[in-house]
C-alpha atoms as a PDB file:
ATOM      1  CA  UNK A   1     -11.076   0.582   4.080  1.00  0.00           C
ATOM      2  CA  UNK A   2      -8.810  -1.407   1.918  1.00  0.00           C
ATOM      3  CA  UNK A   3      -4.833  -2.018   2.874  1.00  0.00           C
ATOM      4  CA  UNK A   4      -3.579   0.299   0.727  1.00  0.00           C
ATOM      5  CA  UNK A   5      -6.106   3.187   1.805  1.00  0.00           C
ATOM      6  CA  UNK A   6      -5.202   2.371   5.906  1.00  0.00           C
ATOM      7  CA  UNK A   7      -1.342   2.229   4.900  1.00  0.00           C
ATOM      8  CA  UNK A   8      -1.768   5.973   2.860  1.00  0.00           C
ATOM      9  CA  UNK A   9      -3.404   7.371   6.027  1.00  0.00           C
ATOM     10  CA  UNK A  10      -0.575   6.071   8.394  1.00  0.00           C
ATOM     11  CA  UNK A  11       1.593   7.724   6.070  1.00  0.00           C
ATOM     12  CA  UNK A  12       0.038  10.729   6.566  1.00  0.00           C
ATOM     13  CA  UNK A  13      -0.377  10.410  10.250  1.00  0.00           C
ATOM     14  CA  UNK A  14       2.998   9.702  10.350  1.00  0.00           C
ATOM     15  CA  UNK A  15       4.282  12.887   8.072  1.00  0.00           C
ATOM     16  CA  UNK A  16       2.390  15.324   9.917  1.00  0.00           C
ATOM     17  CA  UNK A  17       2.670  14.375  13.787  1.00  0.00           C
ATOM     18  CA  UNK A  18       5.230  16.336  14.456  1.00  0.00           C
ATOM     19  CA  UNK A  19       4.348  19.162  12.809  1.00  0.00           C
ATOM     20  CA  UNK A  20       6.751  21.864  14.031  1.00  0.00           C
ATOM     21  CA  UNK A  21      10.094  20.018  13.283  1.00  0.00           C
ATOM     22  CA  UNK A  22       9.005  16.018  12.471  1.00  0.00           C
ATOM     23  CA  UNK A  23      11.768  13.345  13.720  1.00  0.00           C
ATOM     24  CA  UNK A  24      14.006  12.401  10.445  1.00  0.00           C
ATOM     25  CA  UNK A  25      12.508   8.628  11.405  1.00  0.00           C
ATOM     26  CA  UNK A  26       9.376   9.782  11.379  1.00  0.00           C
ATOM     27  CA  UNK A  27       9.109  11.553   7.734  1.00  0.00           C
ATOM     28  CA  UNK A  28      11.542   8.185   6.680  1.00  0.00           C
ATOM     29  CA  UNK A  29       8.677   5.949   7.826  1.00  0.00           C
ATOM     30  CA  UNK A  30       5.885   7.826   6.218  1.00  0.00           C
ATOM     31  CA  UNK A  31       7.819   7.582   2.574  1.00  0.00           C
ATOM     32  CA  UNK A  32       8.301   3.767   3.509  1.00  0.00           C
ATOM     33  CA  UNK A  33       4.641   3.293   4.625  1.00  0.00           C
ATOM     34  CA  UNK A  34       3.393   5.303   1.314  1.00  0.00           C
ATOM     35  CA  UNK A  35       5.503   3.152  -1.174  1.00  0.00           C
ATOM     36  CA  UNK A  36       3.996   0.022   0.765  1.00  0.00           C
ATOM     37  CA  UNK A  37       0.375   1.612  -0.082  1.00  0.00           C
ATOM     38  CA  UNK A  38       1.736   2.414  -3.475  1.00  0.00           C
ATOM     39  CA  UNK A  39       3.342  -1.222  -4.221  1.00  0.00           C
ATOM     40  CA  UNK A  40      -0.222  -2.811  -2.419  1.00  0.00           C
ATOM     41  CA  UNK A  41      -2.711  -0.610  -5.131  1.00  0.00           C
ATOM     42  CA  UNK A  42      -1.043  -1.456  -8.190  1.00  0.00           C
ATOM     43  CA  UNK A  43      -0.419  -5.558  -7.561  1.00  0.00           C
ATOM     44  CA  UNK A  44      -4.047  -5.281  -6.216  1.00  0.00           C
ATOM     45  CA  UNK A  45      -4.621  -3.555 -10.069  1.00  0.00           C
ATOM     46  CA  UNK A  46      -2.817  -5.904 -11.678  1.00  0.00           C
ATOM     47  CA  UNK A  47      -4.426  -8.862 -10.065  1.00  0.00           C
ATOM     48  CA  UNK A  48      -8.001  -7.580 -11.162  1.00  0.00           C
ATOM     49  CA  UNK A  49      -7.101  -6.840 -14.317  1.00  0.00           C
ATOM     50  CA  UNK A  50      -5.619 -10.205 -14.852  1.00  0.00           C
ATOM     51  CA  UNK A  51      -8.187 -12.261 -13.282  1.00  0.00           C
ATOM     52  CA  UNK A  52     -11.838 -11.237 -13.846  1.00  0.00           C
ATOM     53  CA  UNK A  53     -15.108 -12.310 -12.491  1.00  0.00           C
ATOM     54  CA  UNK A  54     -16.378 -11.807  -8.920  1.00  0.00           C
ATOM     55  CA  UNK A  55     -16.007 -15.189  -7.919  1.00  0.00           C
ATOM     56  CA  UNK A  56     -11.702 -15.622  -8.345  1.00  0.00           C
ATOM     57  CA  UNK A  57     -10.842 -13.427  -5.510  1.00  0.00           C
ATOM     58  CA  UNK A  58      -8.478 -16.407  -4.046  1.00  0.00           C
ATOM     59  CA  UNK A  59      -7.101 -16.398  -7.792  1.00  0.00           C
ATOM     60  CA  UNK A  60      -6.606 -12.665  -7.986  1.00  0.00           C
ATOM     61  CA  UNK A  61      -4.847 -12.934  -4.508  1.00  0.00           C
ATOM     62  CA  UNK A  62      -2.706 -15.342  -5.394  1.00  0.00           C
ATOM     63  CA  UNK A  63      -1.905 -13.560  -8.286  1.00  0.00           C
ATOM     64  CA  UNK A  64      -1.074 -10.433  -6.134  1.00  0.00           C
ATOM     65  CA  UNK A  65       1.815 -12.369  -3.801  1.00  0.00           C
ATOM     66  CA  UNK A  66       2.961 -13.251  -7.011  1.00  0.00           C
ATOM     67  CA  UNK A  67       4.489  -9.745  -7.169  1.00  0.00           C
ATOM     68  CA  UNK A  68       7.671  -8.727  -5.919  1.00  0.00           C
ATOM     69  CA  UNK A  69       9.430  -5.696  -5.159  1.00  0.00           C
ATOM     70  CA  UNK A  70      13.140  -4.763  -5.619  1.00  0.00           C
END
């Protein structure tokens, strides 16, 4: 499973443990951990898409940290 797949379940895990009346916290860290998963997909994306070819995975990494969020 990739990061962003392993963050979106925790999200979910984290949403629905409580599943009566979920903790405030709780539902507050599921939206955090799902933006993480969000933010992780699309600089993953946007690393692949600028860097092609099997063989630059340290490049497309790179590439990835590169990315900030605000």
């Amino acid at each position: 499973m990739s990061l962003p797949q392993d963050l979106l379940a925790q999200a979910r895990l984290l949403a629905t443990k409580e599943p009566r009346c979920p903790k405030d916290a709780s539902l507050r860290w599921s939206v955090s951990t799902a933006y993480y998963a969000l933010f992780h997909l699309l600089t993953d994306e946007a690393g692949q898409f600028l860097i092609s070819g099997s063989d630059r995975d340290p490049l497309r990494n790179l590439v990835a940290r590169g990315f900030t969020h605000c």
